[in-house]
PDB file of N, CA and C in Angstrom:
ATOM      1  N   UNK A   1      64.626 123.607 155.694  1.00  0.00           N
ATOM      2  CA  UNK A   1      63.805 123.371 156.851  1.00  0.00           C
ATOM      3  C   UNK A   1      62.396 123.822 156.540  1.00  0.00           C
ATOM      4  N   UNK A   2      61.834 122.989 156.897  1.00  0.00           N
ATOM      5  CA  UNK A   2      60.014 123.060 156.721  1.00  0.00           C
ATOM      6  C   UNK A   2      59.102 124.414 157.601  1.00  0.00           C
ATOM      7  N   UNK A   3      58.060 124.419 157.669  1.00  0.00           N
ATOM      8  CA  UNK A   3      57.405 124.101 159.160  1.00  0.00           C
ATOM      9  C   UNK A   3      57.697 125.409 159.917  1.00  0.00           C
ATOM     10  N   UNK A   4      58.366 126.658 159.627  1.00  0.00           N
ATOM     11  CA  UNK A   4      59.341 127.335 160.328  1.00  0.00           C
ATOM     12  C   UNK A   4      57.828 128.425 160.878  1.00  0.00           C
ATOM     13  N   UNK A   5      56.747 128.634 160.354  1.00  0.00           N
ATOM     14  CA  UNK A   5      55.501 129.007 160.778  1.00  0.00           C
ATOM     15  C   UNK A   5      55.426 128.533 162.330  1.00  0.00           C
ATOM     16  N   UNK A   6      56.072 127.632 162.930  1.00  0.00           N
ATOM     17  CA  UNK A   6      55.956 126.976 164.046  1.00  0.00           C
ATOM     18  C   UNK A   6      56.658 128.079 165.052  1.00  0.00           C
ATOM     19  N   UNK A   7      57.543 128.935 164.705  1.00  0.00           N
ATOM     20  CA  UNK A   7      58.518 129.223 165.646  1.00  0.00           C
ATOM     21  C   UNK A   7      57.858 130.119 165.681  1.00  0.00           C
ATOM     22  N   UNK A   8      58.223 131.286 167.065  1.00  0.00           N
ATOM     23  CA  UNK A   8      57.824 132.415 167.539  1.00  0.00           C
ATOM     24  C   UNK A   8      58.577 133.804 166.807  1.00  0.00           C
ATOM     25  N   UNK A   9      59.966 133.484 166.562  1.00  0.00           N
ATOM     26  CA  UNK A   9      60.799 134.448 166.318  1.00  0.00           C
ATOM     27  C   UNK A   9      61.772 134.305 165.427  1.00  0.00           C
ATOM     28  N   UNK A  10      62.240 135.144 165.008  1.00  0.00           N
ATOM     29  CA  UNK A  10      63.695 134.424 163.989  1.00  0.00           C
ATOM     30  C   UNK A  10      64.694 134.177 164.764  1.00  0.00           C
ATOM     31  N   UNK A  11      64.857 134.052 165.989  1.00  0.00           N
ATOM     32  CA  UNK A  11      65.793 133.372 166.406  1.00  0.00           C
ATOM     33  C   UNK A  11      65.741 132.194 166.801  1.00  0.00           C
ATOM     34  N   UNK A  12      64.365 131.747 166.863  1.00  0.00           N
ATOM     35  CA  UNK A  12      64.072 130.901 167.088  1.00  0.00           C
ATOM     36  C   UNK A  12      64.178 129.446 165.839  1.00  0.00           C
ATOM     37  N   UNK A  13      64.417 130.102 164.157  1.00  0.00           N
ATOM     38  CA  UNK A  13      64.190 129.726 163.433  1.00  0.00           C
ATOM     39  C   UNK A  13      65.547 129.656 163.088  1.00  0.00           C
ATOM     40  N   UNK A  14      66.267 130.268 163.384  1.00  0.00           N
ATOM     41  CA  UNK A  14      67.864 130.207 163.133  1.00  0.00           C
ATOM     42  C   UNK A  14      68.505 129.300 163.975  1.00  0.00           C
ATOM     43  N   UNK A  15      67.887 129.480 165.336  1.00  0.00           N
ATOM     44  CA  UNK A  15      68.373 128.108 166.153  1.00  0.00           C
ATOM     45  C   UNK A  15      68.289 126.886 166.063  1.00  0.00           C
ATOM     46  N   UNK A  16      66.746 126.733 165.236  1.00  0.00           N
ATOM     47  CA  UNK A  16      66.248 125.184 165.231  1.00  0.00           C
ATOM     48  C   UNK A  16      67.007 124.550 163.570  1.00  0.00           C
ATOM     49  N   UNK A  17      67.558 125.640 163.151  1.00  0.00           N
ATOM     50  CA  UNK A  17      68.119 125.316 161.760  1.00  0.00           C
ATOM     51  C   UNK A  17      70.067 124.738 161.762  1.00  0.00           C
ATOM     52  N   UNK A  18      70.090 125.505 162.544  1.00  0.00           N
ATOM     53  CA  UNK A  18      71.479 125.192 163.441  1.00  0.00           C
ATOM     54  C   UNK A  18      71.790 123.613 163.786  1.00  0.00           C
ATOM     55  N   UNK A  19      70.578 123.400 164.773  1.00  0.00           N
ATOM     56  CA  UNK A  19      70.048 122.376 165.988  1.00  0.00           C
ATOM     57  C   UNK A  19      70.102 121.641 164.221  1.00  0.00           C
ATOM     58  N   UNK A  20      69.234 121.478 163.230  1.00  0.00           N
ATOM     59  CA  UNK A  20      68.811 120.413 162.663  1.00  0.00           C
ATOM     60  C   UNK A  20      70.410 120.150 161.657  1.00  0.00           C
ATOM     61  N   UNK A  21      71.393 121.058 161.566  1.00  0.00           N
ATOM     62  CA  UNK A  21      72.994 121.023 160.654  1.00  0.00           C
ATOM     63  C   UNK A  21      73.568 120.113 161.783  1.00  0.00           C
ATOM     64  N   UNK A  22      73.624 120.292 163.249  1.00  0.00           N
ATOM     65  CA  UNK A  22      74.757 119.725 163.741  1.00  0.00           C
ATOM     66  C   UNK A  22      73.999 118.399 164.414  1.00  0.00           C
ATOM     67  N   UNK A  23      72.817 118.116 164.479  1.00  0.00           N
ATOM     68  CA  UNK A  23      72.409 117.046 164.782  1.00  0.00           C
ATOM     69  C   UNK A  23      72.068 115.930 163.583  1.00  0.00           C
ATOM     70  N   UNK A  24      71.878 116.302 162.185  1.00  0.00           N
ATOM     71  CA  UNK A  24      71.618 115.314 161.301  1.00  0.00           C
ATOM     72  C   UNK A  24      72.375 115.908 159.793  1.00  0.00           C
ATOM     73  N   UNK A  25      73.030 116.979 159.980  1.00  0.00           N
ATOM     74  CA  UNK A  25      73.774 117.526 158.675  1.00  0.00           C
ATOM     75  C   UNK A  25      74.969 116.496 158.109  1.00  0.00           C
ATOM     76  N   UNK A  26      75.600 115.477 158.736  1.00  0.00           N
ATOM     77  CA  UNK A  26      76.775 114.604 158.157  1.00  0.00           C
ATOM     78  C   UNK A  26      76.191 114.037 156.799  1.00  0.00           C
ATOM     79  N   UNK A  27      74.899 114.289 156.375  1.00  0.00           N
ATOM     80  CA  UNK A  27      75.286 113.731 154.811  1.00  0.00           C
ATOM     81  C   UNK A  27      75.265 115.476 153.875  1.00  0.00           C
ATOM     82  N   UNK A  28      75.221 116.199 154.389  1.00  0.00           N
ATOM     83  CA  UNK A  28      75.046 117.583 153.631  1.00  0.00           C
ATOM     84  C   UNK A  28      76.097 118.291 153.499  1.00  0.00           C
ATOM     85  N   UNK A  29      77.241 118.024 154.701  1.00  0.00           N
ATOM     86  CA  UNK A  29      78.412 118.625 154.727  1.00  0.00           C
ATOM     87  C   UNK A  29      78.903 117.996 156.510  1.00  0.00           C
ATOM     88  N   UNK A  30      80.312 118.239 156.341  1.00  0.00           N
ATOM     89  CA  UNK A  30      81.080 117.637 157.401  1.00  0.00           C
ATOM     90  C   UNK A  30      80.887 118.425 158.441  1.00  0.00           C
ATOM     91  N   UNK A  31      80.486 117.620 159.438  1.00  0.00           N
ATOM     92  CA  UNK A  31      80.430 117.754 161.046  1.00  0.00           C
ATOM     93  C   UNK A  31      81.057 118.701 161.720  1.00  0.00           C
ATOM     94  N   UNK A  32      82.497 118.276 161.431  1.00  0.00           N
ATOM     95  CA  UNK A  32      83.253 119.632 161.969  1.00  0.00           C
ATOM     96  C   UNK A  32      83.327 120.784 161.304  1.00  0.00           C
ATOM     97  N   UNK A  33      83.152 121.641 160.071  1.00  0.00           N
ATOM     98  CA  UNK A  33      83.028 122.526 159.548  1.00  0.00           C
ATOM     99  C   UNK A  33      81.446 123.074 160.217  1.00  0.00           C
ATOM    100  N   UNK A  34      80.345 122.466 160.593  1.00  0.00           N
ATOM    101  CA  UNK A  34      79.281 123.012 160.907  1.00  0.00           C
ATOM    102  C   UNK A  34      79.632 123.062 163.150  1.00  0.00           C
ATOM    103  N   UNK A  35      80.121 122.196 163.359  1.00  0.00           N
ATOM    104  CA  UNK A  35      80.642 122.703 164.618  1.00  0.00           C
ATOM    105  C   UNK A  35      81.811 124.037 164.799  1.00  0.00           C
ATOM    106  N   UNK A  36      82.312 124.185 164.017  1.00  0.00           N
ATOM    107  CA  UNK A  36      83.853 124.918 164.115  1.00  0.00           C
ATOM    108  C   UNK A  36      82.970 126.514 163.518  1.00  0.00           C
ATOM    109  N   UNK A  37      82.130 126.381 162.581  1.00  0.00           N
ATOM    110  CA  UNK A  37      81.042 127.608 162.289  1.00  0.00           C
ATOM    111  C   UNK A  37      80.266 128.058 163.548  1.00  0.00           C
ATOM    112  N   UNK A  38      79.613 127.229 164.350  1.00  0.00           N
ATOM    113  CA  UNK A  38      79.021 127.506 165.609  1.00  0.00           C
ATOM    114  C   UNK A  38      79.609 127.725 166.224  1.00  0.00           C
ATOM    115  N   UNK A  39      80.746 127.705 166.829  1.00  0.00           N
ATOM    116  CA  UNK A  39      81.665 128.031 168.412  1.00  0.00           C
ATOM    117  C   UNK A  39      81.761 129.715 168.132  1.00  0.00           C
ATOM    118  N   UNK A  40      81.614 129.992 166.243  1.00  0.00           N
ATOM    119  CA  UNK A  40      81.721 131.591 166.222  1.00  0.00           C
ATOM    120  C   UNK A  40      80.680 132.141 166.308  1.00  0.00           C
ATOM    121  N   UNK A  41      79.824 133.230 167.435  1.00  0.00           N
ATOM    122  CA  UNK A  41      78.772 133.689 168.046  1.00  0.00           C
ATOM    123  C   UNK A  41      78.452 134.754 167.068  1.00  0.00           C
ATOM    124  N   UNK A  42      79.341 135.062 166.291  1.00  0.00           N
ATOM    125  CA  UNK A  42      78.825 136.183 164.924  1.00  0.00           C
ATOM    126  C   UNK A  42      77.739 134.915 163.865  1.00  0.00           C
ATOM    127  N   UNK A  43      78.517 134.161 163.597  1.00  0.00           N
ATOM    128  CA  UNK A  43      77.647 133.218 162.326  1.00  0.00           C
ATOM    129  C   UNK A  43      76.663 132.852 163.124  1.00  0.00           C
ATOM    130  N   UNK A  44      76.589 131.756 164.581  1.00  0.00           N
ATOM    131  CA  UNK A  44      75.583 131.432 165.139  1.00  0.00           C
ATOM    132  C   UNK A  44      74.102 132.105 165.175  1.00  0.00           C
ATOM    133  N   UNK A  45      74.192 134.248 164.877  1.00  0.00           N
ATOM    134  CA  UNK A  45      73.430 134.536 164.695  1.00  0.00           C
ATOM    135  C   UNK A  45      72.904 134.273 163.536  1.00  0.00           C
ATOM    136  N   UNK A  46      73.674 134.065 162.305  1.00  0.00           N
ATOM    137  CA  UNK A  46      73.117 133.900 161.081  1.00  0.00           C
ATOM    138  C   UNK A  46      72.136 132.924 160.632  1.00  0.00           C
ATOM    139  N   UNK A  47      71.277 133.091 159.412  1.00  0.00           N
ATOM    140  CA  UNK A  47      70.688 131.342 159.383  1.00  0.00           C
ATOM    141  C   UNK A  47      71.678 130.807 158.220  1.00  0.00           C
ATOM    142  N   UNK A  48      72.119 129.430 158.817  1.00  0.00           N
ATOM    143  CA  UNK A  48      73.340 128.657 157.752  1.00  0.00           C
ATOM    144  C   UNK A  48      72.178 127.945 157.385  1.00  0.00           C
ATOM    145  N   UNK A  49      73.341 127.675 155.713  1.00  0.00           N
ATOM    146  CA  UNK A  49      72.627 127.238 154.978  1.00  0.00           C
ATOM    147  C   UNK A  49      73.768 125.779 154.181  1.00  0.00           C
ATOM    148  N   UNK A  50      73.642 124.413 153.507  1.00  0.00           N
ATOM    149  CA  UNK A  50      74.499 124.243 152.785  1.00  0.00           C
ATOM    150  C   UNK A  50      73.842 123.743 151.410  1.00  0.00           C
ATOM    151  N   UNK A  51      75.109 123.929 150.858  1.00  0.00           N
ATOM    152  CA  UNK A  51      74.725 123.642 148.994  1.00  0.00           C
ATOM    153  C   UNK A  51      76.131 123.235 148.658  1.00  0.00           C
ATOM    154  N   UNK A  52      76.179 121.920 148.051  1.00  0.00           N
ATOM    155  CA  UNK A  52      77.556 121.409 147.275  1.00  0.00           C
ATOM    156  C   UNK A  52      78.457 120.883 148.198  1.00  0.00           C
ATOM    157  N   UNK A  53      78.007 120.995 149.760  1.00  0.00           N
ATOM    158  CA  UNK A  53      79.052 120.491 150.636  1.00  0.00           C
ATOM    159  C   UNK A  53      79.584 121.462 151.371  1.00  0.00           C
ATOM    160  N   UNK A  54      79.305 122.593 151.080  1.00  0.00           N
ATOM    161  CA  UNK A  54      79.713 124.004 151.661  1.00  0.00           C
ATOM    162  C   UNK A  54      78.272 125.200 152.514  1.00  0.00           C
ATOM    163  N   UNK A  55      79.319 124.907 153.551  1.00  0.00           N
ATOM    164  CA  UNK A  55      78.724 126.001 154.824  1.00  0.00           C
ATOM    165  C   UNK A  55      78.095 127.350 154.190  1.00  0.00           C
ATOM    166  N   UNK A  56      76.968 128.039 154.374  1.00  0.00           N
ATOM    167  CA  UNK A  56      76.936 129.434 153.629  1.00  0.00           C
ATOM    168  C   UNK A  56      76.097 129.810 155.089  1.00  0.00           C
ATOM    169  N   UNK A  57      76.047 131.063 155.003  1.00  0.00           N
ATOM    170  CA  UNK A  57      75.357 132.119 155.992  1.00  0.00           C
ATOM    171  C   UNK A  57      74.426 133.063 155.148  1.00  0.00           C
ATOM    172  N   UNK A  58      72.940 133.509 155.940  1.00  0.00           N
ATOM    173  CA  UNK A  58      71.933 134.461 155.303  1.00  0.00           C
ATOM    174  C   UNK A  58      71.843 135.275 156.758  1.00  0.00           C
ATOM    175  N   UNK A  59      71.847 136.654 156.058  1.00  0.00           N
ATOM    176  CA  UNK A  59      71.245 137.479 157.073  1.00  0.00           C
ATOM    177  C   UNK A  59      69.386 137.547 156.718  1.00  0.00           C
ATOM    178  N   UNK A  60      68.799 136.588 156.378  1.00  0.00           N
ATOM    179  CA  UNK A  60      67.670 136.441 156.067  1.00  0.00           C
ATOM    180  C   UNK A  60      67.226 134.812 156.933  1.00  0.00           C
ATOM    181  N   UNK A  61      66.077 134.502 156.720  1.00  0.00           N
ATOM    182  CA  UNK A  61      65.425 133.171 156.869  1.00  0.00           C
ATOM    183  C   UNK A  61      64.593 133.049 155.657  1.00  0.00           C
ATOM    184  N   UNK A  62      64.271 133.723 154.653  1.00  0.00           N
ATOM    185  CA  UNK A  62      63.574 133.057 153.804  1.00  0.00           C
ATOM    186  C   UNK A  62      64.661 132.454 152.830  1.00  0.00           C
ATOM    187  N   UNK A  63      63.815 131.714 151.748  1.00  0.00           N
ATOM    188  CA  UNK A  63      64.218 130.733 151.038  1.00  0.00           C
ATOM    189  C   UNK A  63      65.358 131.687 150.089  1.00  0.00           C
ATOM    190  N   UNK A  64      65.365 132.824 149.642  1.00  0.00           N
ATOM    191  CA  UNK A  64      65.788 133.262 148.519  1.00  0.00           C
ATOM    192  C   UNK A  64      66.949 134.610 149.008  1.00  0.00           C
ATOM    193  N   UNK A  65      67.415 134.595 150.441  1.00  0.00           N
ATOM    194  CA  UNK A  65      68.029 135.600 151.471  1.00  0.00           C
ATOM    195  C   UNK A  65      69.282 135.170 151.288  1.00  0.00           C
ATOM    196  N   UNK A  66      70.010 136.683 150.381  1.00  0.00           N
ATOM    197  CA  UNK A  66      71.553 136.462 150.245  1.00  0.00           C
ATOM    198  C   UNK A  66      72.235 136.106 150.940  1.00  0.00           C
ATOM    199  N   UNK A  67      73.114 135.415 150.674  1.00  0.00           N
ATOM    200  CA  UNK A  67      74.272 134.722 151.585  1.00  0.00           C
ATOM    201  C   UNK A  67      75.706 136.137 151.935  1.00  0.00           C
ATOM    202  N   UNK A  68      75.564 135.709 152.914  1.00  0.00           N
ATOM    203  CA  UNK A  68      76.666 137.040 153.622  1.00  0.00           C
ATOM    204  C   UNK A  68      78.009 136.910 154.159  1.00  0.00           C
ATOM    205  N   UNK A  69      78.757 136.902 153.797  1.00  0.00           N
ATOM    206  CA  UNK A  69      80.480 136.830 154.166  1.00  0.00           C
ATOM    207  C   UNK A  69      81.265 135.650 153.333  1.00  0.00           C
ATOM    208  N   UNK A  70      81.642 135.034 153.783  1.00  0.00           N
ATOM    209  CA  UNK A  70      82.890 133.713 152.843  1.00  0.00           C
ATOM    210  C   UNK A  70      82.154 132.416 152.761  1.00  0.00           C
ATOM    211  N   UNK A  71      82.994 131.752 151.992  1.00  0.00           N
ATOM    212  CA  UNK A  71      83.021 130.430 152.324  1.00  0.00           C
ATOM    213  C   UNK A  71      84.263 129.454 152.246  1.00  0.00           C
ATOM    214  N   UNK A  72      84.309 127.978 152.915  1.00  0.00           N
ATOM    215  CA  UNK A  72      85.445 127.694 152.965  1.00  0.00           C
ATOM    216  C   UNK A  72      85.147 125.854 152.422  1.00  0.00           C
ATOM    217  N   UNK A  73      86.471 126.175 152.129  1.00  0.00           N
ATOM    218  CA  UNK A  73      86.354 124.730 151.035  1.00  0.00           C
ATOM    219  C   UNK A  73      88.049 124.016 151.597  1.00  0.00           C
ATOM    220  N   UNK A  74      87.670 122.451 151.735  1.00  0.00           N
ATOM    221  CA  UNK A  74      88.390 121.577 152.447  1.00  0.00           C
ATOM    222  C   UNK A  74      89.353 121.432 151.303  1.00  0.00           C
ATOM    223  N   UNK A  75      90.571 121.773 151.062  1.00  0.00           N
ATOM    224  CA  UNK A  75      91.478 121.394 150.301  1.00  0.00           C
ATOM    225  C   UNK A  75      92.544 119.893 150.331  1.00  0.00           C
ATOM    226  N   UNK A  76      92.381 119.655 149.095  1.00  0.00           N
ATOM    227  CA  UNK A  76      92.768 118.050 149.549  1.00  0.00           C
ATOM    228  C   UNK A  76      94.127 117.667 149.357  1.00  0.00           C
ATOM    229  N   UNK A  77      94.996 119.002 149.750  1.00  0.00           N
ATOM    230  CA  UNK A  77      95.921 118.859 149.953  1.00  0.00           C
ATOM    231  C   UNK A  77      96.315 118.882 151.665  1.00  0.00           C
ATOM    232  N   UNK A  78      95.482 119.285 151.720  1.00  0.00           N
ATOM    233  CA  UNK A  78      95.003 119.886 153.693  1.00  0.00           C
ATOM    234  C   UNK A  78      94.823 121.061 154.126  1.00  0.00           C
ATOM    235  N   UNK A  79      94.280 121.674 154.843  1.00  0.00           N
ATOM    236  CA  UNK A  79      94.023 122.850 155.308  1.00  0.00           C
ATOM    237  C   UNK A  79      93.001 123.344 154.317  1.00  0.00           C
ATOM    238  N   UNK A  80      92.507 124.463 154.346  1.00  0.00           N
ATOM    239  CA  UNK A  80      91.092 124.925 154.060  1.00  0.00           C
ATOM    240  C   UNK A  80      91.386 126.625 153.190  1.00  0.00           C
ATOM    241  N   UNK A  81      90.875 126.489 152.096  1.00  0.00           N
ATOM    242  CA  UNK A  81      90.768 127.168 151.096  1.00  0.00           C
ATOM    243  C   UNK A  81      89.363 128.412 151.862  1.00  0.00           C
ATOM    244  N   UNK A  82      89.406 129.762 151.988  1.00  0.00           N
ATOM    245  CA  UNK A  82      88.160 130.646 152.224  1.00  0.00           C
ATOM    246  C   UNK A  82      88.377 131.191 150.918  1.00  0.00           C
ATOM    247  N   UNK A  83      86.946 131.125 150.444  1.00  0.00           N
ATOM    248  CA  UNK A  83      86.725 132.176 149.779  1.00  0.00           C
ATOM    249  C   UNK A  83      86.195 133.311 149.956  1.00  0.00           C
ATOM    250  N   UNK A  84      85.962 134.466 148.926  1.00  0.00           N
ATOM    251  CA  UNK A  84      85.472 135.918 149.832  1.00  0.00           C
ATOM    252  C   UNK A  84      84.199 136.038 149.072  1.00  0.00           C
ATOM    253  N   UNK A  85      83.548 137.025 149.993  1.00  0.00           N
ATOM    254  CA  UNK A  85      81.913 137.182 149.681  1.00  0.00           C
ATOM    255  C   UNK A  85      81.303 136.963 148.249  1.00  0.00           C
ATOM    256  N   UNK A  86      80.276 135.746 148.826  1.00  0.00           N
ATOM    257  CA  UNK A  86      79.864 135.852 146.909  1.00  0.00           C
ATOM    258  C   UNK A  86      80.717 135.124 145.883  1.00  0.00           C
ATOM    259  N   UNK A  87      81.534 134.202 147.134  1.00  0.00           N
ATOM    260  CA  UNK A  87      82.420 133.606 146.328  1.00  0.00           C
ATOM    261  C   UNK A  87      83.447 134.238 145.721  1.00  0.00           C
ATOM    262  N   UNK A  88      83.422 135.680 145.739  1.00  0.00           N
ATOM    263  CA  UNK A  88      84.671 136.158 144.873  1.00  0.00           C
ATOM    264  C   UNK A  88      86.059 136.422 145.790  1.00  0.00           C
ATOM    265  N   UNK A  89      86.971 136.290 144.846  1.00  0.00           N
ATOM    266  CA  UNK A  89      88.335 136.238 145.413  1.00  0.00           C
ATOM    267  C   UNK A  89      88.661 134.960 146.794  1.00  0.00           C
ATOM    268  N   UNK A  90      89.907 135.454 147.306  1.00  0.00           N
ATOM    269  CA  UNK A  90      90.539 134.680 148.673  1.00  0.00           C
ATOM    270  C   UNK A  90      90.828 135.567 149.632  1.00  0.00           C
ATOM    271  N   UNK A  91      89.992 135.118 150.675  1.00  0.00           N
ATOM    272  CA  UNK A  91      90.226 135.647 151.978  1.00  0.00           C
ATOM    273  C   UNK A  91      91.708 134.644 152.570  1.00  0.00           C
ATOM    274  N   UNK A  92      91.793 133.874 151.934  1.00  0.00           N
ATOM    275  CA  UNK A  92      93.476 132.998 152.718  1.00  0.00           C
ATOM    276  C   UNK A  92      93.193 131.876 152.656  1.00  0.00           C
ATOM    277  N   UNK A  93      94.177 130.881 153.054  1.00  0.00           N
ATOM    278  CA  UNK A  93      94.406 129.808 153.072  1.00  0.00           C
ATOM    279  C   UNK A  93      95.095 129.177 154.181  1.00  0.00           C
ATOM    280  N   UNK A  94      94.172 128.777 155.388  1.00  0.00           N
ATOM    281  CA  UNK A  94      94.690 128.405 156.790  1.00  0.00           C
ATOM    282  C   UNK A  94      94.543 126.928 157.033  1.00  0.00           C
ATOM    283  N   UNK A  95      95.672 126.880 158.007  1.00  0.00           N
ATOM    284  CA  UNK A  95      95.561 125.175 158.087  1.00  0.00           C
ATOM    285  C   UNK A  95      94.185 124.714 159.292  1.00  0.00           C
ATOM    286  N   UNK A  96      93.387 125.353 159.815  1.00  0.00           N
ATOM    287  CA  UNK A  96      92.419 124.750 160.925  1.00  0.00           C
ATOM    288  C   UNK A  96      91.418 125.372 160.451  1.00  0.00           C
ATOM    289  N   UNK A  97      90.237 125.035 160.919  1.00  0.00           N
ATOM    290  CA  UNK A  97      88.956 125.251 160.438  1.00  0.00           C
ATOM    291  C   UNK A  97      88.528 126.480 162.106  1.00  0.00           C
ATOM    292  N   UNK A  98      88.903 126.802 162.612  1.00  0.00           N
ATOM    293  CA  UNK A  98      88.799 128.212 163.348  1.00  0.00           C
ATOM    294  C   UNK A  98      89.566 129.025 162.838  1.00  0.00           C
ATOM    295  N   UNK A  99      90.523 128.945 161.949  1.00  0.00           N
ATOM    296  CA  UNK A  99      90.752 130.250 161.334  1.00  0.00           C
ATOM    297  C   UNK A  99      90.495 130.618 160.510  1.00  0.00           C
ATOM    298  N   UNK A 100      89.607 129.461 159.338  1.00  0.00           N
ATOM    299  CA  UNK A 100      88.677 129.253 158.488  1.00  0.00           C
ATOM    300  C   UNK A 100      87.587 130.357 158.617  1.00  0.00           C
ATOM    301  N   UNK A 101      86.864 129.529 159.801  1.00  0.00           N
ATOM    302  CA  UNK A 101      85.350 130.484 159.948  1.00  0.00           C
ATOM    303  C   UNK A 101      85.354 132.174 160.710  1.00  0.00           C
ATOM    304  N   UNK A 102      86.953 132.305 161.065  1.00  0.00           N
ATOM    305  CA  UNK A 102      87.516 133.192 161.758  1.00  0.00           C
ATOM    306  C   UNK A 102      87.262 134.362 160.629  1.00  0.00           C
ATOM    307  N   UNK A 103      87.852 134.204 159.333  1.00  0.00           N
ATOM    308  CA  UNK A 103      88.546 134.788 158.191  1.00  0.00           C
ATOM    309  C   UNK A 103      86.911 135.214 157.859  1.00  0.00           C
ATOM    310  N   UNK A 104      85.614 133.967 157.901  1.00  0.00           N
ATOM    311  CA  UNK A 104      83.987 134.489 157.613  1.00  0.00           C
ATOM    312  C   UNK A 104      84.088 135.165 158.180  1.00  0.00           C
ATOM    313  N   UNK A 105      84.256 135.324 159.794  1.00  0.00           N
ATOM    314  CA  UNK A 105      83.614 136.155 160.464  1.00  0.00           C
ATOM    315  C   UNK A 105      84.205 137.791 160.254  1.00  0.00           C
ATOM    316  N   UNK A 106      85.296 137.819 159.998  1.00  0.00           N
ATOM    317  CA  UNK A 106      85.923 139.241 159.730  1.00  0.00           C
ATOM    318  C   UNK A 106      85.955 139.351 158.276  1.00  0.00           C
ATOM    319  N   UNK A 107      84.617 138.849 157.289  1.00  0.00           N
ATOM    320  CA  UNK A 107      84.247 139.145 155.896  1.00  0.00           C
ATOM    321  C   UNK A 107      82.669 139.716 156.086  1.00  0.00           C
ATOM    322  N   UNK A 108      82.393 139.532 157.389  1.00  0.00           N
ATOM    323  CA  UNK A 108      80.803 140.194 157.059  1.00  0.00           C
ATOM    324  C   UNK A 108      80.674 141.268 157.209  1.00  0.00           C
ATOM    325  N   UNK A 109      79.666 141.757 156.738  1.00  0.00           N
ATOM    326  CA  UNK A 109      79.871 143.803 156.871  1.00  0.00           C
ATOM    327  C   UNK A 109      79.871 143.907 157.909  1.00  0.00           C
ATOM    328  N   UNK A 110      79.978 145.315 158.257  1.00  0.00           N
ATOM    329  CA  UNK A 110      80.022 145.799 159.641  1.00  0.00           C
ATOM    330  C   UNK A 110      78.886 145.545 160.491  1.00  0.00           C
ATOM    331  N   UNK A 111      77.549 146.377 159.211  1.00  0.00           N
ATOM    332  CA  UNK A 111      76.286 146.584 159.844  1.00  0.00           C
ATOM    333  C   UNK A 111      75.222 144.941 159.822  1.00  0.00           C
ATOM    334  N   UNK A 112      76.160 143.584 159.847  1.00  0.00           N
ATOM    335  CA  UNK A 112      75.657 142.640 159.561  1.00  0.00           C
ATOM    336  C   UNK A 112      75.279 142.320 161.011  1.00  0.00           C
ATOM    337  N   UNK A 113      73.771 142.052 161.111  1.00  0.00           N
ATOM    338  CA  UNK A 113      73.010 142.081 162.446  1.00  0.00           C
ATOM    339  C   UNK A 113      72.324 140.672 162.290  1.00  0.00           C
ATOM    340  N   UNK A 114      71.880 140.004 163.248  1.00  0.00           N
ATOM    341  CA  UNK A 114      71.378 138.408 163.408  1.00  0.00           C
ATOM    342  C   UNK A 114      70.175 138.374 162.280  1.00  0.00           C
ATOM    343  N   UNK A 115      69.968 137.366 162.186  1.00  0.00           N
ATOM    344  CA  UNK A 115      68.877 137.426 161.173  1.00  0.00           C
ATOM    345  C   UNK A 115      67.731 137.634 160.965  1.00  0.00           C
ATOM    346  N   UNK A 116      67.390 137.879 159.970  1.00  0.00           N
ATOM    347  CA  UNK A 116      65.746 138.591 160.226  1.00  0.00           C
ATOM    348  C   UNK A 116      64.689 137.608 159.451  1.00  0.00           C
ATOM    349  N   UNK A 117      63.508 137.533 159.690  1.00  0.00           N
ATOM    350  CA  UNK A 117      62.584 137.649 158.531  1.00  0.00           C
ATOM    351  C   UNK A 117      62.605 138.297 157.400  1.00  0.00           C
ATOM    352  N   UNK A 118      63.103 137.596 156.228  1.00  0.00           N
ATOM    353  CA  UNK A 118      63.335 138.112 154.954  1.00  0.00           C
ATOM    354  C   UNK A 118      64.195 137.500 154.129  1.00  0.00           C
ATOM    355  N   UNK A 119      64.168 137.980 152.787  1.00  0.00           N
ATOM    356  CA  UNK A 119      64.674 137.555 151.317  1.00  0.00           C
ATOM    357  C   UNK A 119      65.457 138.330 151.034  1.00  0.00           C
ATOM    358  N   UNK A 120      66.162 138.294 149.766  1.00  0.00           N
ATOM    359  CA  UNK A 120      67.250 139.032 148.917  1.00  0.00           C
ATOM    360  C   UNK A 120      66.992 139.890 148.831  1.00  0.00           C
ATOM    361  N   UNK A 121      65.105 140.276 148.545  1.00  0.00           N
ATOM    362  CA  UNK A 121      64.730 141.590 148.440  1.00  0.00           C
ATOM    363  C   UNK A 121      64.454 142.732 149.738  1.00  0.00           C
ATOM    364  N   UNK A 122      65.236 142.021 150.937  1.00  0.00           N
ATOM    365  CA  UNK A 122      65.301 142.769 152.005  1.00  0.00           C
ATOM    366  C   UNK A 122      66.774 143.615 152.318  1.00  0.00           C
ATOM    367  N   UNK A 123      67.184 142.907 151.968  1.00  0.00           N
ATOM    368  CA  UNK A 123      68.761 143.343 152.499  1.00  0.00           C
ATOM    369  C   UNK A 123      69.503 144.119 150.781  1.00  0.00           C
TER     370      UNK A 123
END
């Protein structure tokens, strides 16, 4: 997302980034994985991000702001593969995509707070 000088706040910049995944994201990654991420009010604070087809979360807004908790990958056998922070290891293997982003949400640290202004070199 461009332009983000425009917004007042970082929530404001996390929202309109949100707003721009579930209104024009179907060629970046699937629809329902970026809806089924939003209904959870922990990630919603986050700014999402995708790369490769996969959902990621920053407790940052700048360009270079580590990604924080899991990710989950559509298995094409069915049901949904999480992985754990950083990609490492398995948080499980559930058949719906709310227990998917469920499994993110109980991978982020404790002290993981909405997002801020900042990079990798903040957090």
């Amino acid at each position: 997302m461009t332009g983000q000088e425009n917004f007042q706040n970082e929530a404001e910049i996390v929202a309109a980034q949100w707003q721009s995944l579930l209104e024009e994201g179907g060629d970046l990654v699937d629809p329902a994985m970026v809806r089924a991420a939003y209904a959870q009010p922990r990630l919603r604070e986050l700014y999402p991000g995708v790369s490769h087809g996969v959902l990621f979360f920053r407790r940052g807004t700048g360009p270079d702001a580590a990604p924080v908790g899991g990710y989950v990958y559509r298995k094409v056998e069915g049901g949904y593969w999480v992985r754990g922070p950083g990609g490492k290891g398995t948080l499980g293997d559930v058949d719906t995509l709310e227990e998917a982003f469920a499994l993110v949400v109980a991978s982020l640290p404790e002290d993981c707070s909405p997002a801020i202004d900042g990079t990798a070199d903040g957090f």
